[in-house]
C-alpha atoms as a PDB file:
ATOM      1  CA  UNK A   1       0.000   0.000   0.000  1.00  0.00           C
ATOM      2  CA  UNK A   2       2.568   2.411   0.520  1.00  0.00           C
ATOM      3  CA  UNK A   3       4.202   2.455  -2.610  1.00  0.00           C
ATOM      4  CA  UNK A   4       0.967   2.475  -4.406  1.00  0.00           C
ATOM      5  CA  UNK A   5       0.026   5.976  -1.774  1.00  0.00           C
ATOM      6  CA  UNK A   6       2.676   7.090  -2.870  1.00  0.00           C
ATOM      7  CA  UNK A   7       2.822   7.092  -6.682  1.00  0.00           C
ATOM      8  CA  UNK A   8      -0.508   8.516  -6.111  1.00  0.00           C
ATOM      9  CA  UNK A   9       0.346  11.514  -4.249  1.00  0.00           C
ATOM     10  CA  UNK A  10       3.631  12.219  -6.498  1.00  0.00           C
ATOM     11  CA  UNK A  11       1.401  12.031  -9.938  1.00  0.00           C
ATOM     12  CA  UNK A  12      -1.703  14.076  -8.026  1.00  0.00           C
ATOM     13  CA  UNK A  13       1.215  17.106  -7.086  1.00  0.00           C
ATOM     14  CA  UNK A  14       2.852  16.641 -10.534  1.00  0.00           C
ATOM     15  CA  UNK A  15      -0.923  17.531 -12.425  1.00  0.00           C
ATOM     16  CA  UNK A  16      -1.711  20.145 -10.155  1.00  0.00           C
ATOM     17  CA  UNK A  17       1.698  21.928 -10.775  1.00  0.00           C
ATOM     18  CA  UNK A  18       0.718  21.336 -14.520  1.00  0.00           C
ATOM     19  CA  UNK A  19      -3.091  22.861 -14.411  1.00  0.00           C
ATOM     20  CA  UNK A  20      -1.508  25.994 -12.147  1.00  0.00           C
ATOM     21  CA  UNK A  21       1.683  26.752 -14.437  1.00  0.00           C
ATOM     22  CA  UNK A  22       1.046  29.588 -16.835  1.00  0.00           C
ATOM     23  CA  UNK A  23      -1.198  29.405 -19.917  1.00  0.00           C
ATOM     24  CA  UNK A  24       1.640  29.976 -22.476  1.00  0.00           C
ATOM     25  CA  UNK A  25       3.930  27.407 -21.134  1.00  0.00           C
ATOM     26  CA  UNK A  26       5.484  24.918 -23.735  1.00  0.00           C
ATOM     27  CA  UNK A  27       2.890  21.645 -23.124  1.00  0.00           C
ATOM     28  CA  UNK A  28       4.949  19.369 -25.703  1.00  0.00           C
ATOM     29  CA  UNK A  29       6.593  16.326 -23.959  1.00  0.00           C
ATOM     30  CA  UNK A  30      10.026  16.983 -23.721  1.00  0.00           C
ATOM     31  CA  UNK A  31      10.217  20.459 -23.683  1.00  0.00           C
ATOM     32  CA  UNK A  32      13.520  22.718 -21.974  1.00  0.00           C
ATOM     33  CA  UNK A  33      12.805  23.695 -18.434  1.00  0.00           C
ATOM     34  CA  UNK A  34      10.234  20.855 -18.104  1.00  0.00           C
ATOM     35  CA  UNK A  35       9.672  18.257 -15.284  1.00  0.00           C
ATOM     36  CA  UNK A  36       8.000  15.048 -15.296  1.00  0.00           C
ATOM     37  CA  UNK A  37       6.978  12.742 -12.479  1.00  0.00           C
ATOM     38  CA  UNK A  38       6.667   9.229 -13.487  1.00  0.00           C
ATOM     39  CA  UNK A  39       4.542   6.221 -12.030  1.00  0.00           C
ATOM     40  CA  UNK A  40       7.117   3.152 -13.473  1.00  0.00           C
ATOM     41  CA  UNK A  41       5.610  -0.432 -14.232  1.00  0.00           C
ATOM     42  CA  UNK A  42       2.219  -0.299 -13.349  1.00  0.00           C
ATOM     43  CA  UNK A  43       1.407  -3.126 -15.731  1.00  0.00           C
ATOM     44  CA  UNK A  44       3.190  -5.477 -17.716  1.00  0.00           C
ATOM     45  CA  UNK A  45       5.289  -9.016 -18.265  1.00  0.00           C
ATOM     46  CA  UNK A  46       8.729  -9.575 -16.573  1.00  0.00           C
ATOM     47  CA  UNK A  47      11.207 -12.231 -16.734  1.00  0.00           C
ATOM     48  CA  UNK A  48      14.305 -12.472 -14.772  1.00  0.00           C
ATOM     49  CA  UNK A  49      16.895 -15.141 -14.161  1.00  0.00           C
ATOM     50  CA  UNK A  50      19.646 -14.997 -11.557  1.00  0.00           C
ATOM     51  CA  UNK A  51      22.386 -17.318 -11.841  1.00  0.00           C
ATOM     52  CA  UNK A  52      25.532 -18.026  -8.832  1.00  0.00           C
ATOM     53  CA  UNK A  53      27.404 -20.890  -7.037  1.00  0.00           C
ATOM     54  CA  UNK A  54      26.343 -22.173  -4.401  1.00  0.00           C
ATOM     55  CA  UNK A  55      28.283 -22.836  -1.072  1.00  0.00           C
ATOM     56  CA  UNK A  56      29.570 -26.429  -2.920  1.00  0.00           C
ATOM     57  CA  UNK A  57      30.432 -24.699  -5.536  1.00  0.00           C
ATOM     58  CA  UNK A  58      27.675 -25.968  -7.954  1.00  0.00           C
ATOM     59  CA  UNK A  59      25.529 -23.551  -9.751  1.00  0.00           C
ATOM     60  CA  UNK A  60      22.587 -21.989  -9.072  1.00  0.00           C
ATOM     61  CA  UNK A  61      20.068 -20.751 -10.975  1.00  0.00           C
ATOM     62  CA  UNK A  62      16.233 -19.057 -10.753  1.00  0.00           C
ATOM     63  CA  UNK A  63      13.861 -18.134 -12.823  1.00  0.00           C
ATOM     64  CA  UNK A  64      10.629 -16.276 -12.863  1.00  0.00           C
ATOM     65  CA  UNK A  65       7.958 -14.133 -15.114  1.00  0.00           C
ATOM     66  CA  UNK A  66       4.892 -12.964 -14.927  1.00  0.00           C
ATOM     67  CA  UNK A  67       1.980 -11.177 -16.470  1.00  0.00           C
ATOM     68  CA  UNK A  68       0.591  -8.545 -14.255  1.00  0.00           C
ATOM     69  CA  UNK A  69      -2.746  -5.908 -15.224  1.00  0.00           C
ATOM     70  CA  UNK A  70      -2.601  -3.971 -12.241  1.00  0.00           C
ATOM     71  CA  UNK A  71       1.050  -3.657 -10.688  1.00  0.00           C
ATOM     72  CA  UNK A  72       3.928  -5.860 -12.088  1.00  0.00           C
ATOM     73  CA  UNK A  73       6.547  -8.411  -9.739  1.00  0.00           C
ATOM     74  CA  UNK A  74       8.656  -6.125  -8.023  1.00  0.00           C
ATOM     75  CA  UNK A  75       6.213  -3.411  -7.128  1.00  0.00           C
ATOM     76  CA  UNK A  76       5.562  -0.470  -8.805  1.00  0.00           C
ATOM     77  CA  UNK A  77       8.207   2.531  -9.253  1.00  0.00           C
ATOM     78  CA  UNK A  78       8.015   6.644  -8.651  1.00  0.00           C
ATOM     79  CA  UNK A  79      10.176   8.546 -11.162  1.00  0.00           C
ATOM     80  CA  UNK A  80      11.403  12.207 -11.280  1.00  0.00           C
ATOM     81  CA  UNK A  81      12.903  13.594 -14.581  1.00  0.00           C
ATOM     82  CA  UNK A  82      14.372  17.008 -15.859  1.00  0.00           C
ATOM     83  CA  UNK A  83      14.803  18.541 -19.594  1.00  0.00           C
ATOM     84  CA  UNK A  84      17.765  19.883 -19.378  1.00  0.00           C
ATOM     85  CA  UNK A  85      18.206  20.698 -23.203  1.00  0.00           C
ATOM     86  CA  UNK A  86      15.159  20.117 -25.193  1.00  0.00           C
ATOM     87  CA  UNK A  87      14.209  16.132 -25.212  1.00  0.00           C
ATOM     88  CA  UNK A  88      16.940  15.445 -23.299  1.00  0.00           C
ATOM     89  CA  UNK A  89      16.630  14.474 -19.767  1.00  0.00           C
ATOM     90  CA  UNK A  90      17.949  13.445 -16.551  1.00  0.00           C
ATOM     91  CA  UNK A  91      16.939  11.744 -13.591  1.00  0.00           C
ATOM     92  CA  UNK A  92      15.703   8.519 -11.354  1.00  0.00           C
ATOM     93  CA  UNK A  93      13.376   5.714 -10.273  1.00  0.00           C
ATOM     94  CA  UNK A  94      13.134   4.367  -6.623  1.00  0.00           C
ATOM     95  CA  UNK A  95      10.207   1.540  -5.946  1.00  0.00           C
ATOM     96  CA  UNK A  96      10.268  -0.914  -3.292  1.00  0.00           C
ATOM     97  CA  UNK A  97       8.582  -3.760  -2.792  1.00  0.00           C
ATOM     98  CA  UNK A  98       7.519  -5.993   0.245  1.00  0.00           C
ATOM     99  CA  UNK A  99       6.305  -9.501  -0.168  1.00  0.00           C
ATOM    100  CA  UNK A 100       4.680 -11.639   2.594  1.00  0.00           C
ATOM    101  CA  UNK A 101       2.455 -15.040   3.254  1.00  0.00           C
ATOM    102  CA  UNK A 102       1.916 -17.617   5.315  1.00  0.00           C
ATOM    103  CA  UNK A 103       0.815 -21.879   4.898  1.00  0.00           C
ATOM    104  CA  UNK A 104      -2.368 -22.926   7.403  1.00  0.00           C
ATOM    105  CA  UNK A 105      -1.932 -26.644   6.981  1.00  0.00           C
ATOM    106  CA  UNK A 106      -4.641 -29.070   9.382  1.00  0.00           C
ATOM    107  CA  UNK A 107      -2.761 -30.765  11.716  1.00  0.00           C
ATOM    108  CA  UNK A 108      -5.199 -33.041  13.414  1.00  0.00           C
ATOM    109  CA  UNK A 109      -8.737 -31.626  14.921  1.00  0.00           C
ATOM    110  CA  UNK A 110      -6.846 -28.073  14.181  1.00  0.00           C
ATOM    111  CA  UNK A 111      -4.887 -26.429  12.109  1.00  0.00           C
ATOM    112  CA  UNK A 112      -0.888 -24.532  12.689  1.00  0.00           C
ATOM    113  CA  UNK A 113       0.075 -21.948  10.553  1.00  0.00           C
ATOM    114  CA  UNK A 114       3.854 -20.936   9.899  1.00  0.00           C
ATOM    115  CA  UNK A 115       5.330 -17.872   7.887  1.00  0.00           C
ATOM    116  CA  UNK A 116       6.584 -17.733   4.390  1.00  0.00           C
ATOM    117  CA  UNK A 117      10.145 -16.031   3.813  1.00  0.00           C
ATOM    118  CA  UNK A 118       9.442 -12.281   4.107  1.00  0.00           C
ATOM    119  CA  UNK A 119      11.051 -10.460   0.928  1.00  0.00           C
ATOM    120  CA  UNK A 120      11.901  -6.877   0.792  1.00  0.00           C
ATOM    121  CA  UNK A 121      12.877  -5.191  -2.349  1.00  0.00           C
ATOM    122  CA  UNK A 122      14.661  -2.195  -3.246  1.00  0.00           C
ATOM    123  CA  UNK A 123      15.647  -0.757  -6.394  1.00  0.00           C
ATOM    124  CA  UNK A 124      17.639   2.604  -7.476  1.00  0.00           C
ATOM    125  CA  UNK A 125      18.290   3.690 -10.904  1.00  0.00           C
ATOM    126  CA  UNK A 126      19.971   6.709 -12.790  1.00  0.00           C
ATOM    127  CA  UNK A 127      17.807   7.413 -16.423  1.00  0.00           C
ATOM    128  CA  UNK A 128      19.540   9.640 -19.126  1.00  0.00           C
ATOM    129  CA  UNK A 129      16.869  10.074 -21.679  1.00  0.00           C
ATOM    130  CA  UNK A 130      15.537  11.231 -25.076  1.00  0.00           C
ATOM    131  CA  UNK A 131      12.175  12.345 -25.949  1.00  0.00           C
ATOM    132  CA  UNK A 132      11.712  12.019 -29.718  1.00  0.00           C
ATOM    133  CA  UNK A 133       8.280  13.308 -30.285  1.00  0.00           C
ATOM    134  CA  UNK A 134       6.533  13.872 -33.577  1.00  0.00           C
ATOM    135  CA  UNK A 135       3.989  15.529 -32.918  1.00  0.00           C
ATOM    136  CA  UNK A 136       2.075  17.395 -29.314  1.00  0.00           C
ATOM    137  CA  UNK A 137       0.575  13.815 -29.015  1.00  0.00           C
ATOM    138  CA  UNK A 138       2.801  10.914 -29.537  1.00  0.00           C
ATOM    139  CA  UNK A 139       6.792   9.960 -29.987  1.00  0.00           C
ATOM    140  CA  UNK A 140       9.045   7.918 -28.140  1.00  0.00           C
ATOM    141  CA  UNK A 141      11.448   8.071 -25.595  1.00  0.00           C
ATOM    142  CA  UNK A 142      14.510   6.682 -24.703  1.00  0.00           C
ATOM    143  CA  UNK A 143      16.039   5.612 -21.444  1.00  0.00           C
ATOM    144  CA  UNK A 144      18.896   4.186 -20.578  1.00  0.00           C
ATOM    145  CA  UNK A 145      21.547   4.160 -17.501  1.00  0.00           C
ATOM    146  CA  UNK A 146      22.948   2.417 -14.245  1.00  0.00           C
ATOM    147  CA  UNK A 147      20.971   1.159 -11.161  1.00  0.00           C
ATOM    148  CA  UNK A 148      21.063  -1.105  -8.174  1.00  0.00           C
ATOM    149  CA  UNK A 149      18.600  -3.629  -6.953  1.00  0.00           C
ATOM    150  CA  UNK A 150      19.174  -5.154  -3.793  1.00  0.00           C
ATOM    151  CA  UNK A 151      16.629  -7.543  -2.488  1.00  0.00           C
ATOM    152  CA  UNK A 152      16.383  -9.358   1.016  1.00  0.00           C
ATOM    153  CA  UNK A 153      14.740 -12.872   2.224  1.00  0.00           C
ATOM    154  CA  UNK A 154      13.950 -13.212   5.842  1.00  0.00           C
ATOM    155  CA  UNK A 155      14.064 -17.318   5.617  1.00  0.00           C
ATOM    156  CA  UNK A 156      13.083 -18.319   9.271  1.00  0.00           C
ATOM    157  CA  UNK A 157      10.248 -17.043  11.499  1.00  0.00           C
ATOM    158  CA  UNK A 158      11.708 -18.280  14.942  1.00  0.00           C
ATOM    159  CA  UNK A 159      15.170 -16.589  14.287  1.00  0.00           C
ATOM    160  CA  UNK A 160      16.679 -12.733  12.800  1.00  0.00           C
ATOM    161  CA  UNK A 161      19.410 -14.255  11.118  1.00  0.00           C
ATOM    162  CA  UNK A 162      19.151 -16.204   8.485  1.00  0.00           C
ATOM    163  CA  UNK A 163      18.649 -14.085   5.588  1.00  0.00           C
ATOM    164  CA  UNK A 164      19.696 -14.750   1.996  1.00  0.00           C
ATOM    165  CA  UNK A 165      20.844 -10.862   0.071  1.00  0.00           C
ATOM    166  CA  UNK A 166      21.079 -10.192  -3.478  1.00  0.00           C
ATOM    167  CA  UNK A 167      22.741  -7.088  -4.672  1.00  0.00           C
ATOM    168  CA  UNK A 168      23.558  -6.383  -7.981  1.00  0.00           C
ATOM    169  CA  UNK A 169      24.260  -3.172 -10.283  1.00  0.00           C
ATOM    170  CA  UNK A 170      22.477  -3.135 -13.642  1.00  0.00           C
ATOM    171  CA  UNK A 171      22.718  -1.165 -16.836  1.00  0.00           C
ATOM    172  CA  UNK A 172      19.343  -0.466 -18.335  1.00  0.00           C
ATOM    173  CA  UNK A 173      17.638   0.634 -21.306  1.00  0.00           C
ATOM    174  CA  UNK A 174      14.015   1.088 -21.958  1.00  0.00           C
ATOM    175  CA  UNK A 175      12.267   1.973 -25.307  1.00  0.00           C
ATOM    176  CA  UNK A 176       8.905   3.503 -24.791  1.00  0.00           C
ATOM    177  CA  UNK A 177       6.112   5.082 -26.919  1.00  0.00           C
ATOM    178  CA  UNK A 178       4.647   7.896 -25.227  1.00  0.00           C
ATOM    179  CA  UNK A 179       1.150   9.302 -25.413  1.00  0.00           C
ATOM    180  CA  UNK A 180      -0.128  12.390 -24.376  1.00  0.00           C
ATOM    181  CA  UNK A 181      -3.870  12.961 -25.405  1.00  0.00           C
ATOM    182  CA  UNK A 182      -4.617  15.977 -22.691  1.00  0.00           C
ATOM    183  CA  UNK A 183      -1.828  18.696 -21.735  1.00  0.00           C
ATOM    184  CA  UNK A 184       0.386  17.666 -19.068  1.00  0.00           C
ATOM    185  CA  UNK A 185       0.027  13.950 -18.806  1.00  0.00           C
ATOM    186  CA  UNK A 186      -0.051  11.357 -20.797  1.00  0.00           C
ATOM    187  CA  UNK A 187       1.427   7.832 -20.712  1.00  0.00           C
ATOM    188  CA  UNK A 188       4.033   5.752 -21.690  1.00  0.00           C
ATOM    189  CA  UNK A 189       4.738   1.722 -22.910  1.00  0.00           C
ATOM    190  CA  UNK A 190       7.231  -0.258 -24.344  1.00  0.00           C
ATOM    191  CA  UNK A 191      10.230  -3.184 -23.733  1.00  0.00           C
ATOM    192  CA  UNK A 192      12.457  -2.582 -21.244  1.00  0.00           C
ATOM    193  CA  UNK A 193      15.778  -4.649 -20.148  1.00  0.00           C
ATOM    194  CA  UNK A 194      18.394  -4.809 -17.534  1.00  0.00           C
ATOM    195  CA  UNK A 195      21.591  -7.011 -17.400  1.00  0.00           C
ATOM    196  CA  UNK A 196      24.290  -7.239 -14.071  1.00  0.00           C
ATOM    197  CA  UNK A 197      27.347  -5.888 -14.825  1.00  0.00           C
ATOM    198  CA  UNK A 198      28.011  -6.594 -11.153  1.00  0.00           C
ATOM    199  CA  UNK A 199      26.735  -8.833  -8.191  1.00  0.00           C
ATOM    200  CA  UNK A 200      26.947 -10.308  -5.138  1.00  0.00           C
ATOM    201  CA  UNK A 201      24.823 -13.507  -3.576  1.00  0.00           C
ATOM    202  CA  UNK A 202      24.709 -14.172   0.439  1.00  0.00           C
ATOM    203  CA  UNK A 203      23.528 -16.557   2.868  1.00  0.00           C
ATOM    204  CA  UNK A 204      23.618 -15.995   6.620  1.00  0.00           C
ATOM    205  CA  UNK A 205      22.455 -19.111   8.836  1.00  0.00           C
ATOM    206  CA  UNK A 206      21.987 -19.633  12.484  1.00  0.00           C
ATOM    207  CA  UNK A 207      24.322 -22.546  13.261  1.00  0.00           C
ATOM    208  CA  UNK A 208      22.772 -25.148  16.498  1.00  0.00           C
ATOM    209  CA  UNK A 209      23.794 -25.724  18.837  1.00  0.00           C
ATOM    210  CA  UNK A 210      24.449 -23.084  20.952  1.00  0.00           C
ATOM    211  CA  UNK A 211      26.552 -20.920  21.310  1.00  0.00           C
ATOM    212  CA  UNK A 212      25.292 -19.105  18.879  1.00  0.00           C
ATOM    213  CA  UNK A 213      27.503 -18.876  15.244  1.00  0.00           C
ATOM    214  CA  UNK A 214      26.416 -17.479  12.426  1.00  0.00           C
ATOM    215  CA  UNK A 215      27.619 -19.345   9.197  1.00  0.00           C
ATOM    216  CA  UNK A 216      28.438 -16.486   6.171  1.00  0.00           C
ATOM    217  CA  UNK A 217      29.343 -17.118   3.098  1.00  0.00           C
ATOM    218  CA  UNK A 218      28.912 -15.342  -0.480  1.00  0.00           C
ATOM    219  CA  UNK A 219      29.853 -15.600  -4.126  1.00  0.00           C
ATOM    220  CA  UNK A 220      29.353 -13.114  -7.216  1.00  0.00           C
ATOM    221  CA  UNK A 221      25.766 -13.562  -8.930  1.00  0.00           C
ATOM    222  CA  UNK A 222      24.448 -12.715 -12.302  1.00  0.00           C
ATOM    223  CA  UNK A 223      21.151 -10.835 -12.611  1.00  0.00           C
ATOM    224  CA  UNK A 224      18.990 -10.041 -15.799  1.00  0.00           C
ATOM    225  CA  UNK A 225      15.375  -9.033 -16.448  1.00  0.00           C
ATOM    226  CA  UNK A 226      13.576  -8.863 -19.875  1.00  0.00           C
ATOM    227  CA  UNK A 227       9.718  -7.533 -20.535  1.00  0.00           C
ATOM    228  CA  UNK A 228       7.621  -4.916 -21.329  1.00  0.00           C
ATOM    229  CA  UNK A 229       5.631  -2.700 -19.358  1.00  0.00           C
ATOM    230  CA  UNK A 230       3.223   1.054 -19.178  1.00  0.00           C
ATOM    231  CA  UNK A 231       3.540   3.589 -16.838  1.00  0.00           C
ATOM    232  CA  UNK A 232       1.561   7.152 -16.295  1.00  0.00           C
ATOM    233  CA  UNK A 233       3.339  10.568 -16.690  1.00  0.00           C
ATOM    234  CA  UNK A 234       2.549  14.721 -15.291  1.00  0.00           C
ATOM    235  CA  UNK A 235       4.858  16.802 -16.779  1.00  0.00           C
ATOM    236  CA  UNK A 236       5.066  20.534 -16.637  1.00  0.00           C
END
């Protein structure tokens, strides 16, 4: 709910900056002097496969995708951009993401419920961009640049330790075609993919019995994530 709150409030105080600016100003996508607040992935398909060794030294690997129509895997994403010359901009998305559950399984004349891994995911990333538009209406524009997503599993409900971390830097590029049928906001939708250039896997684990050791260990990790997905944007 929170990141959803706030996507909502940062696109509500982007339009009413847009409706209040003066009559005369430039309403063209992309225009010098203009800023745009984005709402990132609010539906679309994602795949992404990470790949490391694991503490024996064999590999690892993970996939997953998914087709979402409301808010894709990983949780939607706020943006913030600036034209510094005209159609070209600057700026960055933040989104994070919590994931939680829970099995009730019937044990007897009753049931016993236990926690699933709690997930938390955060994710940081630099855009340089171009805004090709044809006309006042439509065009494209073009992303690209470095980011970081770093994502936590809480693996054990009756301990704080053991925890597997996944942090890896990514260069990105996204290709969208953006639509603006009323002044000031419009949106945007198109493939998108980011690749690891750099990455780290971890595992901490409670060793038993007491006293208490933590077991560590870690080995590099490679990260990448192909789809498509459409996103809202207030610019003024």
């Amino acid at each position: 709910m929170g990141i959803r709150a706030l996507l909502t409030s940062a696109l509500a105080a982007g339009l009413l900056l847009a409706v209040t600016s003066p009559a005369g100003a430039q309403e063209r996508f992309g225009a010098k002097g203009s800023f745009a607040i984005t709402g990132e992935e609010l539906t679309g398909y994602h795949a992404e496969k990470r790949k490391y060794d694991n503490e024996d030294g064999y590999e690892y690997q993970t996939q997953r995708g998914g087709l979402a129509l409301l808010v894709t895997t990983g949780g939607a994403k706020v943006g913030a951009h600036y034209f510094l010359l005209p159609q070209f901009s600057v700026g960055g998305i933040v989104g994070y993401d919590l994931r939680t559950g829970s099995n009730t399984i019937e044990d007897g004349d009753g049931t016993y419920t236990t926690d699933l891994a709690k997930e938390h995911t955060f994710v940081f990333a630099a855009r340089a961009g171009y805004a090709l538009m044809f006309t006042d209406v439509v065009g494209f524009w073009f992303r690209g640049g470095p980011g970081m997503q770093h994502q936590v599993r809480r693996m054990a409900e009756w301990n704080d330790v053991d925890k597997d971390t996944d942090s890896v830097w990514l260069a990105s590029l996204d290709v969208f075609f953006v639509v603006a049928p009323a002044p000031h906001f419009g949106f945007f939708l198109g493939p998108q993919g980011d690749i690891s250039f750099a990455g780290k896997h971890k595992e901490e684990r409670l060793d038993e019995p007491p006293p208490d050791h933590v077991a560590r260990w870690h080995n590099p990790e490679h990260y990448s994530r192909l789809g498509a997905s459409a996103g809202l944007v207030g610019y003024f």
